[in-house]
Protein backbone atom coordinates (compact mmCIF):
# COMPACT_ATOMS: atom_id res chain seq x y z
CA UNK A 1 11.25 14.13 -15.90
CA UNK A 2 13.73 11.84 -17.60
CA UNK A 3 11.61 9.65 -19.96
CA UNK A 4 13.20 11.65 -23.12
CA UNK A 5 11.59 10.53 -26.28
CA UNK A 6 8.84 8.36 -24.46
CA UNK A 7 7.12 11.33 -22.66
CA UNK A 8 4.77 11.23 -25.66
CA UNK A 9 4.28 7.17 -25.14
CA UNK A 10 1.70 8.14 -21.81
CA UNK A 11 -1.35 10.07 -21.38
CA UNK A 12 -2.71 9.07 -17.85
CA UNK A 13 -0.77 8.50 -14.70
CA UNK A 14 -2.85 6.43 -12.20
CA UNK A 15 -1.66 7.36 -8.33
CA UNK A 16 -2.99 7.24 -4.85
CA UNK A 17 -4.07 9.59 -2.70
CA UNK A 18 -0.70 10.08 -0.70
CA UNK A 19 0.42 13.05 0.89
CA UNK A 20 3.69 13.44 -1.34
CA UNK A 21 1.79 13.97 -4.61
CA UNK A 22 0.75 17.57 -4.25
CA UNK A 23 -0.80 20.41 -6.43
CA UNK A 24 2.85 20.92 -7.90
CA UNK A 25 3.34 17.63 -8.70
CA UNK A 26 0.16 17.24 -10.76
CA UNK A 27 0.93 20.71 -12.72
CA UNK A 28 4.50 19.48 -13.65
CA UNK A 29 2.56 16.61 -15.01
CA UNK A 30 0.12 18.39 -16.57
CA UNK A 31 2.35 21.03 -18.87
CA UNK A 32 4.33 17.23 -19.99
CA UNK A 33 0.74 16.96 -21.12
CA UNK A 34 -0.29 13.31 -18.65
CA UNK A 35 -3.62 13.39 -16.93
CA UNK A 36 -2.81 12.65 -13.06
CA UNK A 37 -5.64 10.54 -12.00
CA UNK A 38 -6.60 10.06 -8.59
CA UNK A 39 -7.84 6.56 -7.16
CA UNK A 40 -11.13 6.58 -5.30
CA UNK A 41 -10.40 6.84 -1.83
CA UNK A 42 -10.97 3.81 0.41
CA UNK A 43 -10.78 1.13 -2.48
CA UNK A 44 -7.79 -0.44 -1.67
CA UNK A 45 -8.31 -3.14 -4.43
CA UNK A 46 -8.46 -0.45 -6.78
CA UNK A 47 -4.95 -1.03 -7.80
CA UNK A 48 -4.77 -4.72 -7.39
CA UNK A 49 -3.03 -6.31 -10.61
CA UNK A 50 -0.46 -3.25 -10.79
CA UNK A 51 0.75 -4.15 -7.27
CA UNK A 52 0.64 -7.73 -7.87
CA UNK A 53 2.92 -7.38 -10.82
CA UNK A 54 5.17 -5.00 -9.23
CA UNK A 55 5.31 -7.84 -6.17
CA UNK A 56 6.04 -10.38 -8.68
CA UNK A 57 8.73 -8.48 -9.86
CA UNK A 58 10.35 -8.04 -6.52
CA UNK A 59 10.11 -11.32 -4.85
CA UNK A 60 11.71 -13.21 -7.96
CA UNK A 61 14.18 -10.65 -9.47
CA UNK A 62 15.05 -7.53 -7.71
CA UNK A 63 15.25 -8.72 -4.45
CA UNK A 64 17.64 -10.91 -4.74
CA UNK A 65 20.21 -9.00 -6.28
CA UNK A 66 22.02 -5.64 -6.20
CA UNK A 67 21.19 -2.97 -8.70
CA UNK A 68 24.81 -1.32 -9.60
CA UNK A 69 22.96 1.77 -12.02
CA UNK A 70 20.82 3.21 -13.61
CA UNK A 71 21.45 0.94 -16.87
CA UNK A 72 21.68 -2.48 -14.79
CA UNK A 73 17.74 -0.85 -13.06
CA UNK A 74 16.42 -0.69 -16.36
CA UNK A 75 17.75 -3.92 -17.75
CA UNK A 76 17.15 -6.57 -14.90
CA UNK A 77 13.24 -5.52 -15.20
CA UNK A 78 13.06 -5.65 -18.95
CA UNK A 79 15.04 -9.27 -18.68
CA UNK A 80 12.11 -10.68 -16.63
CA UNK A 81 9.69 -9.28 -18.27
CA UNK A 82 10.53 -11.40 -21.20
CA UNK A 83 11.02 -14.48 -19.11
CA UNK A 84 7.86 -13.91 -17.23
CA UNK A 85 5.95 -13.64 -20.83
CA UNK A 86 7.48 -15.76 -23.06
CA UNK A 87 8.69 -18.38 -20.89
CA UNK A 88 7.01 -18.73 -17.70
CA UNK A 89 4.08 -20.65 -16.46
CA UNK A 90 0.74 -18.77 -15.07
CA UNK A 91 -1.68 -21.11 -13.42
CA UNK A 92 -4.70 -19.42 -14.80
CA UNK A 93 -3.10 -20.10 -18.44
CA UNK A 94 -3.14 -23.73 -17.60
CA UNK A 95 0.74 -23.85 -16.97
CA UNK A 96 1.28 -21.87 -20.31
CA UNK A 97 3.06 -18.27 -21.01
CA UNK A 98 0.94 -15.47 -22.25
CA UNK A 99 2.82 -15.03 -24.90
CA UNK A 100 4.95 -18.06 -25.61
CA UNK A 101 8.30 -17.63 -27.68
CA UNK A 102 7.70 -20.65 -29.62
CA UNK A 103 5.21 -23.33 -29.57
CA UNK A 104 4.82 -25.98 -26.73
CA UNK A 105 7.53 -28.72 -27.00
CA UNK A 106 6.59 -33.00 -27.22
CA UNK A 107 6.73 -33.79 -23.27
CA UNK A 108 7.81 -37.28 -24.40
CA UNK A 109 11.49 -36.21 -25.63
CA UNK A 110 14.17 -37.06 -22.64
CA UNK A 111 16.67 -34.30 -23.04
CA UNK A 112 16.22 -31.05 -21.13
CA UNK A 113 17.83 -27.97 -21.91
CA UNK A 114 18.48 -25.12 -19.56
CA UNK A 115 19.27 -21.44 -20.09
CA UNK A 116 19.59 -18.95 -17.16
CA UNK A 117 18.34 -15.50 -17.03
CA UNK A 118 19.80 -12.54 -15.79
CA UNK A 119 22.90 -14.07 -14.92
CA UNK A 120 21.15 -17.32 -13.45
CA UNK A 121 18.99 -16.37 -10.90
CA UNK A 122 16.10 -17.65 -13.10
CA UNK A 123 16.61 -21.00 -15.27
CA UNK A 124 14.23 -21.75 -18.38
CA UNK A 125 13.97 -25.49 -18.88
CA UNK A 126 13.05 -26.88 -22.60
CA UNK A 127 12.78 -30.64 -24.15
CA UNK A 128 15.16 -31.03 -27.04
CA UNK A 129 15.87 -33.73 -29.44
């Protein structure tokens, strides 16, 4: 299945009713020992925050650029997913990262610093002295 070592890492695989995920599919699954679990059918909120995040993803990284391998597919991802937690502002945080790389700088110094991510397609702005 190509996860290697991190096979052991999951347990439960969440997935829709869709006509390409058949019997076979769910016993390959099953001897790797992960529970396929199927989604109610007709709740199509049911999945809500995975395809939000997976939208989020798209629309500010992935779609904007082209993916040149495998390595570059698993590096762009895990690149935003640092900016998007440590750096980041969510509204419903009150314009703060969920999990901020350092604490909240004095709005009141003058200098701004920027750093891009992945290769400047994102900026991060911060107030320095």
């Amino acid at each position: 299945m190509g996860l290697g070592d991190r096979l052991a890492d999951f347990r439960v695989l969440l997935r829709d009713r869709a006509g390409q995920f058949t019997a076979s599919f769910d016993a390959v699954l099953a001897d790797a020992g992960i529970e396929a679990v199927t989604m109610p059918p007709r709740t199509p909120r049911a999945n809500a925050y995975a395809e939000r995040s997976v939208r989020t993803v798209r629309t500010e990284a992935t779609d904007r650029m082209l993916i040149f391998g495998a390595r570059h597919l698993r590096t762009v991802p895990a690149g935003y997913a640092r900016h998007y937690n440590g750096q980041r502002p969510h509204r419903g945080l009150h314009l703060r990262p969920p999990r901020p790389e350092h604490p909240i700088s004095d709005v009141t110094m003058k200098h701004v610093k920027r750093r891009p991510v992945l290769g400047g397609m994102i900026n991060e702005y911060e107030r320095v002295a």
